[in-house]
Protein backbone atom coordinates (compact mmCIF):
# COMPACT_ATOMS: atom_id res chain seq x y z
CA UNK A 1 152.02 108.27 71.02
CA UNK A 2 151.73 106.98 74.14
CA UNK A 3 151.13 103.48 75.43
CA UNK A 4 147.62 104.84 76.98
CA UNK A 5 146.69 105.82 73.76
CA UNK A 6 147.83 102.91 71.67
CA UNK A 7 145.99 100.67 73.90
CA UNK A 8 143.02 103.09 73.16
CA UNK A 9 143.19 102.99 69.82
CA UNK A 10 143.75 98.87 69.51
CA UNK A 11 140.58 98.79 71.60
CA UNK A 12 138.02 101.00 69.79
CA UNK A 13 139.39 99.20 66.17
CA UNK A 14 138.53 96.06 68.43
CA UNK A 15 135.19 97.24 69.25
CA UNK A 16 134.88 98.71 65.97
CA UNK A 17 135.40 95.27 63.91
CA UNK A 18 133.50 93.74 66.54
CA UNK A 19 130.53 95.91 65.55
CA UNK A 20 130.72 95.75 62.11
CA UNK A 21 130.98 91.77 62.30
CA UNK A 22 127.66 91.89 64.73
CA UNK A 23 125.65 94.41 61.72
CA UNK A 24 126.63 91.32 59.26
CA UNK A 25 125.21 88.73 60.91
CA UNK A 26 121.76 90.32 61.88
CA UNK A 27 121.32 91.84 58.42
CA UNK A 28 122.00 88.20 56.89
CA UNK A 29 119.55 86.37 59.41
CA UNK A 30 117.34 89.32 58.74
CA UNK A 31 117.30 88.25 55.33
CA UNK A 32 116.63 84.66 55.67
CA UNK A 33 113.69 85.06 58.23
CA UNK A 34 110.10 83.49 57.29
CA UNK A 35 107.47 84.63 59.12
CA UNK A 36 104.12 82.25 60.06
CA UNK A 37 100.79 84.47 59.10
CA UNK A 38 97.34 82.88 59.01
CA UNK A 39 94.68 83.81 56.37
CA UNK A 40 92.89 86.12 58.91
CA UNK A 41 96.29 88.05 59.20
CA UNK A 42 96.83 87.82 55.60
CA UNK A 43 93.43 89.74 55.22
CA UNK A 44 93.97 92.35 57.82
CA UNK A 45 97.79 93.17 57.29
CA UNK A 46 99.43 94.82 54.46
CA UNK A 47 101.64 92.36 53.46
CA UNK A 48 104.22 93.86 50.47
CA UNK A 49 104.21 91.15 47.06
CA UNK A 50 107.46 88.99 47.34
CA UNK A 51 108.39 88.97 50.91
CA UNK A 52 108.89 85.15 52.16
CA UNK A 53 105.93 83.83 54.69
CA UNK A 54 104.84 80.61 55.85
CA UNK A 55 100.90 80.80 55.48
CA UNK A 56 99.11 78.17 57.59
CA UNK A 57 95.98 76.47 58.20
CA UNK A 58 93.11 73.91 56.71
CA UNK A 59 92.89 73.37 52.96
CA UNK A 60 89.25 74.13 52.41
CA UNK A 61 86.96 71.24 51.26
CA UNK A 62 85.71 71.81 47.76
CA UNK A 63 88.86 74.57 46.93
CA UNK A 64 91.62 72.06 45.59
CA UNK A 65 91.60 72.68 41.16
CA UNK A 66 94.26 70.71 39.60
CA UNK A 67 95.52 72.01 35.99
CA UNK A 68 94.97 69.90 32.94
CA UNK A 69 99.06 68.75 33.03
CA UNK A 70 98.85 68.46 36.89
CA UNK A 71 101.76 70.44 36.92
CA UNK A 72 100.15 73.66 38.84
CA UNK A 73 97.50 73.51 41.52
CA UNK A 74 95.37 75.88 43.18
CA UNK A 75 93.74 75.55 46.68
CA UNK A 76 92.20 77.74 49.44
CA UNK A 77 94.28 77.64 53.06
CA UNK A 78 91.71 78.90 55.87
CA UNK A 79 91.45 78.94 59.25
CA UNK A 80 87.43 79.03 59.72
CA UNK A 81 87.42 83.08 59.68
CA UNK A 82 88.90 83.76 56.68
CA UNK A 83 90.36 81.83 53.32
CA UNK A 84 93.56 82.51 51.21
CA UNK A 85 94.49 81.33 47.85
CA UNK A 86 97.16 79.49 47.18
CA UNK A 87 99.22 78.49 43.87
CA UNK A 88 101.41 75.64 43.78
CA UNK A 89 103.48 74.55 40.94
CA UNK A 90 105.58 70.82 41.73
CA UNK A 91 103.99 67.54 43.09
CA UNK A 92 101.97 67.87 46.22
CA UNK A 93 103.27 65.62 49.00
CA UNK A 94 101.21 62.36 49.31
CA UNK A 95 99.08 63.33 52.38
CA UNK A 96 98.24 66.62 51.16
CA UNK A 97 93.98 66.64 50.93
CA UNK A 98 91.27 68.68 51.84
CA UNK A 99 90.15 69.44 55.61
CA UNK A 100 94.03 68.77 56.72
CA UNK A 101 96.46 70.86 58.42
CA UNK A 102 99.35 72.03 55.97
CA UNK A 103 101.76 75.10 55.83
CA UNK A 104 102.98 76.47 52.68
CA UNK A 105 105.94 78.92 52.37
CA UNK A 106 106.38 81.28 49.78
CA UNK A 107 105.05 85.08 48.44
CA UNK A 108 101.97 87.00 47.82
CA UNK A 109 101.66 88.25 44.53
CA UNK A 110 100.67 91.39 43.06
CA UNK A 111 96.93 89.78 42.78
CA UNK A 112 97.34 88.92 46.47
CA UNK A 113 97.83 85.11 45.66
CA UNK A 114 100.08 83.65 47.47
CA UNK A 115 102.46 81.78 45.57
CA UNK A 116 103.77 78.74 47.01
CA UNK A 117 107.56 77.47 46.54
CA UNK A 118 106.63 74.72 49.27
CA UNK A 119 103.88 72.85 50.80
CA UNK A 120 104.34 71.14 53.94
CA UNK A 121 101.28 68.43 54.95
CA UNK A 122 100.77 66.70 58.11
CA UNK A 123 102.29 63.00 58.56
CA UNK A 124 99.30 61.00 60.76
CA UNK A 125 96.26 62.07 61.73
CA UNK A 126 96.66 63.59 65.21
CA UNK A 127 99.49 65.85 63.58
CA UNK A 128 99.04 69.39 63.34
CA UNK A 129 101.26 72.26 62.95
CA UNK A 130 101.68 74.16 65.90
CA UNK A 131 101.39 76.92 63.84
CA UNK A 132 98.35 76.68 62.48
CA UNK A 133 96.85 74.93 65.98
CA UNK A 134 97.79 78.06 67.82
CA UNK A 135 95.92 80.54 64.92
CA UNK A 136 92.38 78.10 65.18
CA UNK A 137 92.99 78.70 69.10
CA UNK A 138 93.78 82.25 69.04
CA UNK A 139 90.21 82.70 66.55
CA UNK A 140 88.33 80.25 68.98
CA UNK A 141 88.31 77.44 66.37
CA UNK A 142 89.98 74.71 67.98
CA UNK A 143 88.35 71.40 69.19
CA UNK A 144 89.74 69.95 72.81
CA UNK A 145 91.05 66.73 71.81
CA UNK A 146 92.51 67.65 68.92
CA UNK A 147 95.66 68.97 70.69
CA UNK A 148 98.53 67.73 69.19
């Protein structure tokens, strides 16, 4: 073998482990990616039961049913156009209400509840997600002056 060829060879097996190293790490970040949706998307996409999305929006006034050990609650997330039920099971952070901004991660169900492993709420008043701002902009729901 000559040197040409060694040299070759140590530089394809190079470019070989390089590749295989680069597959890795986009299949792992792949696999730990959480996409935002809002309830409008929710409705109009088909989203498969167990893949990990942040859903964002308003909790809807009236929607918020606590269950007799206030261990589970259920709530409506909406973003004026369309609503999406939400199950929680933990304690609620302390400014979670109706009519506020908040962004829950976690799956859609087979019943097309989505089932909430977190729920993040705003922390003041003039807070909200950017998230869930830029979906009530994008369906012409946002109020000037409530920019955050």
């Amino acid at each position: 073998m000559t040197r040409k060829q060694r040299r070759l060879y140590t530089l394809l097996g190079g470019l070989s482990a390089l590749g295989v190293a680069a597959v890795l790490i986009f299949s792992a970040v792949g696999d730990n990616l959480v996409f935002f949706i809002s309830p409008s998307d929710a409705k109009t996409q088909t989203l498969e039961p167990g893949r990990a999305l942040r859903l964002g929006g308003l909790v809807e006034n009236g929607s918020v049913q606590y269950a007799e050990d206030n261990s589970r609650v259920q709530f409506s997330v909406t973003d004026m156009a369309e609503s999406v039920t939400v199950e929680y099971h933990g304690i609620l952070p302390d400014l979670f209400r109706e009519g506020q901004g908040v962004v829950t991660e976690g799956s859609f169900n087979a019943k097309g509840v989505f089932v909430a492993d977190k729920v993040l709420a705003k922390h003041d008043e003039t807070y909200m997600p950017k998230e869930v701002a830029d979906a009530l902009k994008e369906r012409g729901q946002w109020k000037e002056g409530e920019d955050s």
